[in-house]
Protein backbone atom coordinates (compact mmCIF):
# COMPACT_ATOMS: atom_id res chain seq x y z
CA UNK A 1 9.09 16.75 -16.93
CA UNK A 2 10.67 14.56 -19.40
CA UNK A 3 7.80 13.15 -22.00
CA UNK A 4 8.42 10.52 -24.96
CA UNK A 5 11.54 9.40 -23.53
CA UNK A 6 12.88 6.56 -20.95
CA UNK A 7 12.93 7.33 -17.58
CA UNK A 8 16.06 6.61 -15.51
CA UNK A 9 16.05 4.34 -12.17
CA UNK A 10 15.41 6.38 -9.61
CA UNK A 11 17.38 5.60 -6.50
CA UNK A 12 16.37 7.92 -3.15
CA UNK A 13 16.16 8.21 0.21
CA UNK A 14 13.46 6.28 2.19
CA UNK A 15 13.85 7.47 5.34
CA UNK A 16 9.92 8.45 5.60
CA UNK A 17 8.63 5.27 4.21
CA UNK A 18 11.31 3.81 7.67
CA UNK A 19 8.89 5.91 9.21
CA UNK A 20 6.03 5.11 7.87
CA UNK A 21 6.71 1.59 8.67
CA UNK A 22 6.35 1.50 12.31
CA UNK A 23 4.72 4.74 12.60
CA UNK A 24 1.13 3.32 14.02
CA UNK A 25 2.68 0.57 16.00
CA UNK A 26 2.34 1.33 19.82
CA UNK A 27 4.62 1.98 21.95
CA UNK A 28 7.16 2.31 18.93
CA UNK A 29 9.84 5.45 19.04
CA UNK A 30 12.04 6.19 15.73
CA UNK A 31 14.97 8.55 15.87
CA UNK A 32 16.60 9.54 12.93
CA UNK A 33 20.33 10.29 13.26
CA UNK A 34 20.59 12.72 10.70
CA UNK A 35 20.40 16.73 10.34
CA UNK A 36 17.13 18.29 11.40
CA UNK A 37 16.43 19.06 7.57
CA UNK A 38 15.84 15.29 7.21
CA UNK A 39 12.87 14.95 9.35
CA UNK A 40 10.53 16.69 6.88
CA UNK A 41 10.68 13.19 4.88
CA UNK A 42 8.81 11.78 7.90
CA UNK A 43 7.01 14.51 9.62
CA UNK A 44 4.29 15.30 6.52
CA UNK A 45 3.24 12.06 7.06
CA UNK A 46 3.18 12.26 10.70
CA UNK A 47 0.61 14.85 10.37
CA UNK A 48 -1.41 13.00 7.69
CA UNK A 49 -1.90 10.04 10.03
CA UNK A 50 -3.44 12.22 12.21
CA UNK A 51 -5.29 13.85 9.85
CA UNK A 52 -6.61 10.88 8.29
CA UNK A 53 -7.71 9.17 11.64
CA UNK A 54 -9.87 12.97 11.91
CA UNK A 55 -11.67 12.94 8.52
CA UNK A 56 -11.79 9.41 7.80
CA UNK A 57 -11.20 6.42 10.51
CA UNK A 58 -11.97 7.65 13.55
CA UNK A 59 -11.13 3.68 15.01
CA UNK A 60 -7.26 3.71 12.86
CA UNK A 61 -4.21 2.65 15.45
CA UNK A 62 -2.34 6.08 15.57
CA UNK A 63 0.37 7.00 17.19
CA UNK A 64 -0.77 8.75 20.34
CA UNK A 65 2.02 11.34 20.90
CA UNK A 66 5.11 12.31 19.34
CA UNK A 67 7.21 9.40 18.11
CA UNK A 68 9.87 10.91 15.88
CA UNK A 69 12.37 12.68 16.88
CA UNK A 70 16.35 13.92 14.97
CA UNK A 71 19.35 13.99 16.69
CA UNK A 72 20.58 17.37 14.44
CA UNK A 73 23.42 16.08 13.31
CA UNK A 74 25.28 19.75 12.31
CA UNK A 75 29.38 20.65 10.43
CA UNK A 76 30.41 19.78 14.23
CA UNK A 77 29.54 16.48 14.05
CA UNK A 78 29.87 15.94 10.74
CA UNK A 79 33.72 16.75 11.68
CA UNK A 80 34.10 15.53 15.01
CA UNK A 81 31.56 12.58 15.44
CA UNK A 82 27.80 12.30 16.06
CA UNK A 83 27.86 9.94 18.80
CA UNK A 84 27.24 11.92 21.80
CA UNK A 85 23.95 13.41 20.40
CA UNK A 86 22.61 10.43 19.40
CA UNK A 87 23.51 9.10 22.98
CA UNK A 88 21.74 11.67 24.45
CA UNK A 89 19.00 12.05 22.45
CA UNK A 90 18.72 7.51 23.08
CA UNK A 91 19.07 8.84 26.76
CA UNK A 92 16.23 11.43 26.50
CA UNK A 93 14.08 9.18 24.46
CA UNK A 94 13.92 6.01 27.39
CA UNK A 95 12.86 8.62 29.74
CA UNK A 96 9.35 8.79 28.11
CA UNK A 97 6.22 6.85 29.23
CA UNK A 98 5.04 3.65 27.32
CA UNK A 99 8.23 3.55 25.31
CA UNK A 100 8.41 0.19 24.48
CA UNK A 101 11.28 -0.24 21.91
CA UNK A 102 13.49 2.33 19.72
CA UNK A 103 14.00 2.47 16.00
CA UNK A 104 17.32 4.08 15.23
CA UNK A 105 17.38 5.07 11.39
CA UNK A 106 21.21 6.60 10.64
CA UNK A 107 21.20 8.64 7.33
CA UNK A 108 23.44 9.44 5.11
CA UNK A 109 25.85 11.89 7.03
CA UNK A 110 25.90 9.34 9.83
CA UNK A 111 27.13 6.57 7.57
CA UNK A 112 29.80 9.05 5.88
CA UNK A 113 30.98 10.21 9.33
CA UNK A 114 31.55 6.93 10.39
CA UNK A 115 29.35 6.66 14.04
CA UNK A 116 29.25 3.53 15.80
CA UNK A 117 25.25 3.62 16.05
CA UNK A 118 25.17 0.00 16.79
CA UNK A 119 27.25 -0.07 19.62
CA UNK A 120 25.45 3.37 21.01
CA UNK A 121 22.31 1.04 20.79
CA UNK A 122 23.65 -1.67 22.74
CA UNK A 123 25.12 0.56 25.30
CA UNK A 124 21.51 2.37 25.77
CA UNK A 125 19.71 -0.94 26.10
CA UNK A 126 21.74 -2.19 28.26
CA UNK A 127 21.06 0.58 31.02
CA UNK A 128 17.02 1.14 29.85
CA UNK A 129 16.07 -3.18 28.98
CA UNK A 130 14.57 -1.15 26.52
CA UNK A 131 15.03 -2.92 22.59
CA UNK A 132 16.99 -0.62 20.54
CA UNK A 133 17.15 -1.64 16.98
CA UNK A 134 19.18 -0.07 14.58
CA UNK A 135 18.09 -0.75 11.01
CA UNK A 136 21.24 0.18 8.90
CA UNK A 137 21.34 1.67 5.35
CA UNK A 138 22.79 5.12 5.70
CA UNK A 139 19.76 7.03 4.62
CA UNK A 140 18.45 3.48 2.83
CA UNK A 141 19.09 4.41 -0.63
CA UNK A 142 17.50 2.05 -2.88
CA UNK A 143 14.79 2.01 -5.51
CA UNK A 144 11.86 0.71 -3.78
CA UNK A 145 10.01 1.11 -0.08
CA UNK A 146 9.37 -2.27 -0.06
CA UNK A 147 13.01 -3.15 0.39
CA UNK A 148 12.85 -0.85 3.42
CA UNK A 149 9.63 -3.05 4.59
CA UNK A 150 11.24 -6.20 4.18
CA UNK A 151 14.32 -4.84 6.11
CA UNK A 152 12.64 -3.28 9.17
CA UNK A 153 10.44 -6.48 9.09
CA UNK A 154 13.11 -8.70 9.48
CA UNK A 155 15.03 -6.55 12.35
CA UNK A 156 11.29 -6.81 14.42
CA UNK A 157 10.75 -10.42 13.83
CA UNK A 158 13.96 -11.33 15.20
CA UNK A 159 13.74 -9.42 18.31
CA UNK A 160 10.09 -9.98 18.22
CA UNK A 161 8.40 -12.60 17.16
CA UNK A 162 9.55 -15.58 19.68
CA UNK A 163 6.70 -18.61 19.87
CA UNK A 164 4.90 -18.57 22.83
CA UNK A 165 3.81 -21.82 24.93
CA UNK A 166 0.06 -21.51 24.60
CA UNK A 167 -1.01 -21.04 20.71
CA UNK A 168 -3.75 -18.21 20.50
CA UNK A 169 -6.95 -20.11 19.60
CA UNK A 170 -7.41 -17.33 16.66
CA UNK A 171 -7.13 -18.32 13.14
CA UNK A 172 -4.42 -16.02 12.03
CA UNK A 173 -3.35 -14.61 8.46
CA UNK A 174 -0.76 -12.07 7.51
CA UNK A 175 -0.90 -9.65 4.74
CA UNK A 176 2.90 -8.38 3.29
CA UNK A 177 2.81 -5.23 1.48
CA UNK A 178 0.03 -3.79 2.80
CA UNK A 179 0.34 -0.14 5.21
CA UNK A 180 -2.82 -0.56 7.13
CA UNK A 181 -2.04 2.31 8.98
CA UNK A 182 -1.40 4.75 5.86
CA UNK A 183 -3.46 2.79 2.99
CA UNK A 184 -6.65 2.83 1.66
CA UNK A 185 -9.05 1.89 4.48
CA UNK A 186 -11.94 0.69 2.26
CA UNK A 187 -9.23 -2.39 0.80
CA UNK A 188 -8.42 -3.10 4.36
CA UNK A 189 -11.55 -3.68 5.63
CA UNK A 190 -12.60 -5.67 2.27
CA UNK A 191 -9.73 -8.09 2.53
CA UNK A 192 -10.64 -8.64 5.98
CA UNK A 193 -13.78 -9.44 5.31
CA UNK A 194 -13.49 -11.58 2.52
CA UNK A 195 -10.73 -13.94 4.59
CA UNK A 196 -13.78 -13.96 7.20
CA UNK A 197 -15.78 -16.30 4.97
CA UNK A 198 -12.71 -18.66 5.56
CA UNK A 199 -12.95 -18.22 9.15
CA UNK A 200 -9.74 -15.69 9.38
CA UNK A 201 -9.94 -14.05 13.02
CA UNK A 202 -7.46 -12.02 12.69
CA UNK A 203 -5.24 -10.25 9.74
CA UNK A 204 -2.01 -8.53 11.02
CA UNK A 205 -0.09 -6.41 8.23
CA UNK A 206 3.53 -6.65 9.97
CA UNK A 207 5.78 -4.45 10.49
CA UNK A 208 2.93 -1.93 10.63
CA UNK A 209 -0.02 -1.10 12.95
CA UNK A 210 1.46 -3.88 14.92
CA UNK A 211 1.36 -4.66 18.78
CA UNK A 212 4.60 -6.14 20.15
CA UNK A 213 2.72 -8.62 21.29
CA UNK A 214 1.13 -9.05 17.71
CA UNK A 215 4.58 -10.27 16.35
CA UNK A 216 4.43 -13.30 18.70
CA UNK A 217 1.71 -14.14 16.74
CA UNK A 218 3.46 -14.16 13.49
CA UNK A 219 5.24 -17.56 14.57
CA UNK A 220 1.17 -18.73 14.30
CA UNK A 221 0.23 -17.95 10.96
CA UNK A 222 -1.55 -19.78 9.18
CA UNK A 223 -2.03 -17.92 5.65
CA UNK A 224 0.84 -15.89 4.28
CA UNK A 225 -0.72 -12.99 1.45
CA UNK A 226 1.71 -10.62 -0.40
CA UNK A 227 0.48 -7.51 -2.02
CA UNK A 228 0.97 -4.56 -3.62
CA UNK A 229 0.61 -2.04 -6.23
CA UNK A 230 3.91 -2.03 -8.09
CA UNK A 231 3.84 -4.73 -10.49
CA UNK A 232 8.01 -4.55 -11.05
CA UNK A 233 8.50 -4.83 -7.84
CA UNK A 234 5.30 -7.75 -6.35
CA UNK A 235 7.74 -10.98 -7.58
CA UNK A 236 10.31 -10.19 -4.74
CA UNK A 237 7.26 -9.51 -2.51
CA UNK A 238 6.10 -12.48 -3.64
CA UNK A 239 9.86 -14.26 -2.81
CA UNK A 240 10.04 -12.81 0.59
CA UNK A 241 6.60 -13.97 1.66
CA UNK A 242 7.28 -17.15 -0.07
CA UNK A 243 10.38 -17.31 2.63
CA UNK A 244 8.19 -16.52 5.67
CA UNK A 245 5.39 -19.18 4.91
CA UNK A 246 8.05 -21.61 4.61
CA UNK A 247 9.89 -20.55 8.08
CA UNK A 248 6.26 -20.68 9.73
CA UNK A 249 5.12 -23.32 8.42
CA UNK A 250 2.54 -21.52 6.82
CA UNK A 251 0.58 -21.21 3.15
CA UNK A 252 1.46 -19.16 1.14
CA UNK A 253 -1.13 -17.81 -1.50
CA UNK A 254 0.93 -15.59 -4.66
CA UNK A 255 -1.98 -13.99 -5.75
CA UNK A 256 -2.30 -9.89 -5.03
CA UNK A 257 -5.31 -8.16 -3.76
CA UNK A 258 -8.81 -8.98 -5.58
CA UNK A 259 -9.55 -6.82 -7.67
CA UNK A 260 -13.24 -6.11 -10.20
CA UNK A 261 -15.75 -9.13 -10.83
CA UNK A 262 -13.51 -11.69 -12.75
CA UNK A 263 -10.64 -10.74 -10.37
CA UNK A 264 -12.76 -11.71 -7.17
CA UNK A 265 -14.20 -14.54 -8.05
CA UNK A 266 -10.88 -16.02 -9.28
CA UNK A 267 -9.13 -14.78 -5.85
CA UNK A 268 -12.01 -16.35 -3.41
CA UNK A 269 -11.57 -19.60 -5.33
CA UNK A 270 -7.99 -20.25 -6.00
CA UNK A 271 -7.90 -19.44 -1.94
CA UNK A 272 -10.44 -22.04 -1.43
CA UNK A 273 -8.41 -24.32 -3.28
CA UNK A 274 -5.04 -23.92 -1.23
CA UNK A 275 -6.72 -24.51 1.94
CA UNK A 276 -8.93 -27.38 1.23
CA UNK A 277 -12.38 -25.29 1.68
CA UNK A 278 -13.56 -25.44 -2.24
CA UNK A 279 -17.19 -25.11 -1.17
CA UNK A 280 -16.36 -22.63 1.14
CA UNK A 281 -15.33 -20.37 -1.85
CA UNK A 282 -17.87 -21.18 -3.61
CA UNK A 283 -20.73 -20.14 -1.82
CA UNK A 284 -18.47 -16.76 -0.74
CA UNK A 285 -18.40 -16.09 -4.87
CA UNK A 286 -21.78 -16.96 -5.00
CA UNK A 287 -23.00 -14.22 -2.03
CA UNK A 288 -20.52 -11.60 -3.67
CA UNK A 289 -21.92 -12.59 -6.99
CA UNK A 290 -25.52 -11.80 -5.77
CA UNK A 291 -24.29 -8.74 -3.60
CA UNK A 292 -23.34 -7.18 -7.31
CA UNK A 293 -26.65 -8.60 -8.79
CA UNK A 294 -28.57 -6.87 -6.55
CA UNK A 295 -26.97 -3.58 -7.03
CA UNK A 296 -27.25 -3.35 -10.56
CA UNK A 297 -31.07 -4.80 -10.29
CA UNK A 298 -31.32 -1.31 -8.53
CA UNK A 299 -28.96 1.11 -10.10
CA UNK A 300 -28.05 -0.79 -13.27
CA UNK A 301 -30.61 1.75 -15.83
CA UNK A 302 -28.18 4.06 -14.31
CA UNK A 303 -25.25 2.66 -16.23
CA UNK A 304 -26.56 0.98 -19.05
CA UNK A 305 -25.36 1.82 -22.34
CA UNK A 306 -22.96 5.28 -21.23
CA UNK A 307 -20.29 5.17 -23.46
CA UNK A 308 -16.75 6.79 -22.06
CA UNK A 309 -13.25 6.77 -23.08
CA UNK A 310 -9.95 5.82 -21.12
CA UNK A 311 -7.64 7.89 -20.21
CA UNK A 312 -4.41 6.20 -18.98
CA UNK A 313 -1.71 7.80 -17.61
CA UNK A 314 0.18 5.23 -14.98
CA UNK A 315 3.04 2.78 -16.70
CA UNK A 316 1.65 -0.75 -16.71
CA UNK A 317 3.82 -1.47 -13.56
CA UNK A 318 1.50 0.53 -11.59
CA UNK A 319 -1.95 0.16 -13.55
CA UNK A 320 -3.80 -2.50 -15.62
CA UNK A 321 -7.00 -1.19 -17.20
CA UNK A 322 -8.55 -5.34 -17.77
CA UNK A 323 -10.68 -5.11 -14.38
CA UNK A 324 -12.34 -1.75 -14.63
CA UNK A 325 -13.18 -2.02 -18.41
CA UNK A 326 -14.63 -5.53 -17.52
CA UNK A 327 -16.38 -4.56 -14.35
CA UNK A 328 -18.25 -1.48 -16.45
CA UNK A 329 -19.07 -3.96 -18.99
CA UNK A 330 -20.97 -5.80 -16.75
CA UNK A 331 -23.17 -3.44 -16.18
CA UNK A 332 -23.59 -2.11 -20.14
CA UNK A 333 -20.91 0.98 -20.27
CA UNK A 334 -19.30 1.13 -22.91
CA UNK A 335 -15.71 2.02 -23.98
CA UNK A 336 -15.17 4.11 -26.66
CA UNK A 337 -11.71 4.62 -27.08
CA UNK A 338 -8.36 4.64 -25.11
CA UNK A 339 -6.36 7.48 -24.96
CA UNK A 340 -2.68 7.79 -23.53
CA UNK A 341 -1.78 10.51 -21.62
CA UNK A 342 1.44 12.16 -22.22
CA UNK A 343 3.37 11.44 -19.19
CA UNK A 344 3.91 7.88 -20.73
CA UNK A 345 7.09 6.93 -22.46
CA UNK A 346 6.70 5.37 -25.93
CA UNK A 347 7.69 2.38 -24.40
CA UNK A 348 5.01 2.97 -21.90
CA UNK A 349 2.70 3.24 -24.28
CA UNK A 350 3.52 0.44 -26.14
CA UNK A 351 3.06 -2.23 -23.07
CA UNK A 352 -0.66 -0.69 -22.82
CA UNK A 353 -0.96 -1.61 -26.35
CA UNK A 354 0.16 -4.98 -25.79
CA UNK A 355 -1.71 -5.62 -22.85
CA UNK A 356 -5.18 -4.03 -24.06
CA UNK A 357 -4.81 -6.29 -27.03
CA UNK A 358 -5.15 -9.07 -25.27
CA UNK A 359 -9.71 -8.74 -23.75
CA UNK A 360 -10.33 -5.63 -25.96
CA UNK A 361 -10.23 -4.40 -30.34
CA UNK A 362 -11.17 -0.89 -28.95
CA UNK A 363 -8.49 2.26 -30.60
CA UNK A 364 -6.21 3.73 -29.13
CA UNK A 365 -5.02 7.33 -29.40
CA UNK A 366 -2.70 10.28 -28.27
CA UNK A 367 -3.52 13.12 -25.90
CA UNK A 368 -3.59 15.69 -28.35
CA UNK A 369 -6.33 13.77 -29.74
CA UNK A 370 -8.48 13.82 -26.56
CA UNK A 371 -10.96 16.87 -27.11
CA UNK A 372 -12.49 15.21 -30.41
CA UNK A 373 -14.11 12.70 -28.19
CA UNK A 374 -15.22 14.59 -24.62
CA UNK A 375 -18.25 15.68 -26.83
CA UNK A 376 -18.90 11.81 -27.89
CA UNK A 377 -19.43 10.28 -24.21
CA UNK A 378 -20.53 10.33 -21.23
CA UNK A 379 -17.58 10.54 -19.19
CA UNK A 380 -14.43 10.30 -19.17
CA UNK A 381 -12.24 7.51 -16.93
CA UNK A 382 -8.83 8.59 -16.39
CA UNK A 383 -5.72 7.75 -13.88
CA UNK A 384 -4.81 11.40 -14.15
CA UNK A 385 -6.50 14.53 -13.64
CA UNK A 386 -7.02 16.70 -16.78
CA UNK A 387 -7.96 20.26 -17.46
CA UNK A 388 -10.81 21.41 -19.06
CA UNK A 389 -12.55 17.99 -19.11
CA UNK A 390 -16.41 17.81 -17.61
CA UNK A 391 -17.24 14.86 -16.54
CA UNK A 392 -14.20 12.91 -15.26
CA UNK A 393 -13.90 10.09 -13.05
CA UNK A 394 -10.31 9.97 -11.69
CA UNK A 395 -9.07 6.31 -10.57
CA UNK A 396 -7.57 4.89 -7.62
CA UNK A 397 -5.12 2.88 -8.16
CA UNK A 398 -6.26 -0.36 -6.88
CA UNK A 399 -9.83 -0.75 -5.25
CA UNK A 400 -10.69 -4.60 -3.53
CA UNK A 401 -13.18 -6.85 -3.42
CA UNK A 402 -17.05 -6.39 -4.12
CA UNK A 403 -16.36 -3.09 -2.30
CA UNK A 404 -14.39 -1.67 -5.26
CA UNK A 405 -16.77 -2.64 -7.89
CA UNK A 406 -19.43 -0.99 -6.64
CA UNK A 407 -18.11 1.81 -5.56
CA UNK A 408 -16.59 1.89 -8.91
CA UNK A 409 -20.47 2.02 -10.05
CA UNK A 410 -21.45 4.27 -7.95
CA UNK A 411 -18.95 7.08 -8.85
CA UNK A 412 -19.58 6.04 -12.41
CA UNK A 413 -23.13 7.28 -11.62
CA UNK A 414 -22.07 10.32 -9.89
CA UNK A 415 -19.88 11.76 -12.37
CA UNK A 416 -22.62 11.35 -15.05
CA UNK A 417 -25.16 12.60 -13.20
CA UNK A 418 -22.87 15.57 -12.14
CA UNK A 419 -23.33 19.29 -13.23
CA UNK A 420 -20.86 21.10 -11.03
CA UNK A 421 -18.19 19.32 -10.13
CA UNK A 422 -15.64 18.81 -12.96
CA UNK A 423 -13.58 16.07 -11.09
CA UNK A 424 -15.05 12.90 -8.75
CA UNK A 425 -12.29 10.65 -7.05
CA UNK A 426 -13.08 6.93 -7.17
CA UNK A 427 -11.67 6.94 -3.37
C-alpha cells in the first residue's frame, strides 16, 4: 500500500459491474466473449446474490438459474478469430427456457482480435427474434462503474423502453445509481418509503432488477432521482439523469439519497417543493421528526453524554462525517476528537480538514496518535476496521432516511454496551 502520497487514476476492467448490471433482471442472459479466466470478475458476485437473497432478503429479484456464461476465447482464437465460439455459444444460449434477451459483453482479447460481435448478434437474432445487444467497450476500461451503468442503460432503453398506448395508472419514479439488486436493502426500502408519502407507487432502479416490461414504463416517469456514493463521480450522474428527465418529460430532483436528521428533513422538503406538494413534506418531516423523538424518549439515557472519537479513513469523495456527528449530537454524544487513519493521502487529509471546519472546532490528529484516547471514550466511530481497539463501531458508507439514524443509535448503543465483541457493523 502506498500511504502519504497521491494515488494514481485507476483505470480497470468492469466487466463484473456489466454483470452486475443486469444480473437480477429476468429473463436477462450475459455472455462474455472473453477467456474463461475472465468470468471470475462476474461469478463472485453471482454467488453473493444468491447468498444475500439466503441470509438477508428472502423477497430480492434473483436470477433464478445460471445467466452467465464465457465463450473461452483461447491462443486459437486469439490467432485465428473468435467468431465461431461466440456463434455457438449465441446458438446454445437461445436454446434455453425464458430467455428473453442476450447481453453480449466482448473483452479485451475480443476487441484486439478484431471479431465482428455486432454482426454475430444480428445474425443470431435474426434466426431466434430473440434481442441481442452488444454493449461495446472491449473489456470497458474506464475509471468508474457508473459509466458502464449509463452505457448498458442506454443500449436497454433503446431496444426497450417504447411508450405504450394505455399509460399505467401508477405514479412512477426512477432512481439512477442505485443497484437494488446488489445494494444495501435497508436504503432501498427507506427511499421507497419516503417517496410513498408523495404518493410514489412504484420506484424502478433501471437497468437493474428490471422487468422488460418495466422499461416501458420508463417512458412514464414522473420523478427522475440520481444517486450515489462517489462524490467525484455524482455531477455526471447528476448530467445523465438531468438528460433522461428532460427526454421524458419528467422532474428531475439533483439531490442524492437522504441522509441523518438535517439531511432528511432538507431532502423531504426540497422534494415537496419541486412537485408542488409543500404541505405534503411537511407533515412527512413532521412524522419522521416524531418517529426520532420517540426513540430517543425511550433509548435516549442510553446515549446521552458518551463521548467517542472519529476515526476516518475514506477520501472525502466517498465519505462526509457532517451527518453522523450531527445525528449523535442530537441525542447528547459527544465527539472528542478526529483522528485520520493512515490510508489517507495528505491531500486526503487535508479536504477532511477543510470540510470538518466548516459545523465543528473539534482536533484533529494522526493514527499514531490513536491509543492516547481509546482509554478517554466510550467508543470509537470509524470507516475502517482497526486492531486492538474495544469498542468500535465500524460505518457504512451511506445509511437513508429515519432508518439510518436510528439504526445509527441503536448500534451506538450496542457497541457501548458490548463486552465481547470488539467490532459492530452499522449495516
Amino acid at each position: 500500500m502506498i500511504r502519504q502520497s497521491e494515488r494514481k487514476s485507476p483505470v480497470y476492467c468492469n466487466l463484473g459491474s456489466a454483470y452486475l448490471a443486469v444480473a437480477c433482471n429476468p429473463g436477462a442472459v450475459v455472455i462474455f466473449h472473453t477467456p474463461k479466466a475472465c468470468s471470475h470478475l462476474a461469478l463472485g458476485s453471482y454467488w453473493n446474490i444468491k447468498r444475500r437473497e439466503f441470509l438477508r432478503d428472502p423477497g430480492m429479484l434473483v436470477p433464478k438459474k445460471n445467466n452467465l456464461f464465457v465463450t473461452g476465447i483461447s491462443d486459437k482464437e486469439a490467432i485465428f478469430g473468435g467468431e465461431e465460439i461466440l456463434r455457438q455459444c449465441l446458438r446454445d444460449v437461445i436454446k434455453m427456457p425464458d430467455v428473453e434477451y442476450v447481453i453480449v459483453v466482448p473483452g479485451c482479447t475480443a476487441g484486439v482480435i478484431g471479431d465482428d460481435v455486432i454482426a454475430i448478434g444480428k445474425e443470431i437474432e435474426e434466426i431466434s427474434n430473440i434481442p441481442v445487444i452488444v454493449v461495446p467497450g472491449a473489456g470497458f476500461m474506464s475509471k468508474h462503474y457508473i459509466d458502464n451503468n449509463i452505457r448498458m442503460l442506454e443500449y436497454l432503453l433503446e431496444r426497450f423502453a417504447i411508450p405504450k398506448q394505455e399509460k399505467t395508472p401508477a405514479k412512477i419514479a426512477m432512481i439512477i445509481g442505485e443497484n437494488a439488486a446488489t445494494g444495501n436493502e435497508h436504503n432501498i426500502q427507506e427511499v421507497k418509503r419516503l417517496l410513498g408519502y408523495f404518493g410514489f407507487q412504484k420506484i424502478l432502479f433501471p437497468p437493474n432488477a428490471t422487468t422488460k416490461a418495466e422499461f416501458s414504463l420508463i417512458t412514464e416517469v414522473e420523478l427522475i432521482i440520481p444517486v450515489g456514493i462517489s462524490r467525484d463521480h455524482f455531477e455526471k450522474l447528476q448530467n445523465y439523469a438531468q438528460g433522461l428527465a428532460i427526454r421524458y418529460d419528467a422532474k428531475f430532483y439533483p439531490n442524492n439519497y437522504p441522509s441523518g436528521i438535517e439531511g432528511t428533513k432538507q431532502w423531504l422538503l426540497a422534494l415537496g417543493k419541486l412537485l408542488q406538494c409543500e404541505k405534503t413534506a411537511q407533515t412527512a418531516w413532521e412524522k419522521e421528526k416524531r418517529k426520532i423523538a420517540d426513540f430517543l424518549e425511550e433509548k435516549g439515557h442510553l446515549l446521552v453524554k458518551k463521548k467517542y472519537i472519529f476515526v476516518i479513513g475514506h477520501p472525502r469523495r466517498y465519505f462526509d462525517a457532517e451527518q453522523h456527528i450531527k445525528t449523535l449530537a442530537v441525542a447528547g454524544v459527544k465527539l472528542e476528537a478526529v483522528v485520520f487513519h493512515n490510508d489517507l493521502t495528505s491531500k486526503e487529509k487535508q479536504d477532511h480538514r477543510k470540510r470538518l471546519a466548516e459545523f465543528t472546532d473539534v482536533p484533529c490528529f494522526e493514527e499514531n496518535n490513536l491509543k492516547e484516547w481509546i482509554n478517554k471514550v466510550d467508543f470509537t466511530l470509524t470507516t475502517t476496521t482497526l486492531i486492538d481497539i474495544p469498542h468500535q463501531l465500524c460505518l457504512a458508507v451511506q445509511q437513508v432516511g429515519t432508518w439510518g439514524v436510528e439504526n445509527l443509535y441503536k448500534k451506538v448503543i450496542a457497541t457501548v454496551a458490548d463486552k465481547g465483541r470488539r467490532i459492530l457493523y452499522e449495516y
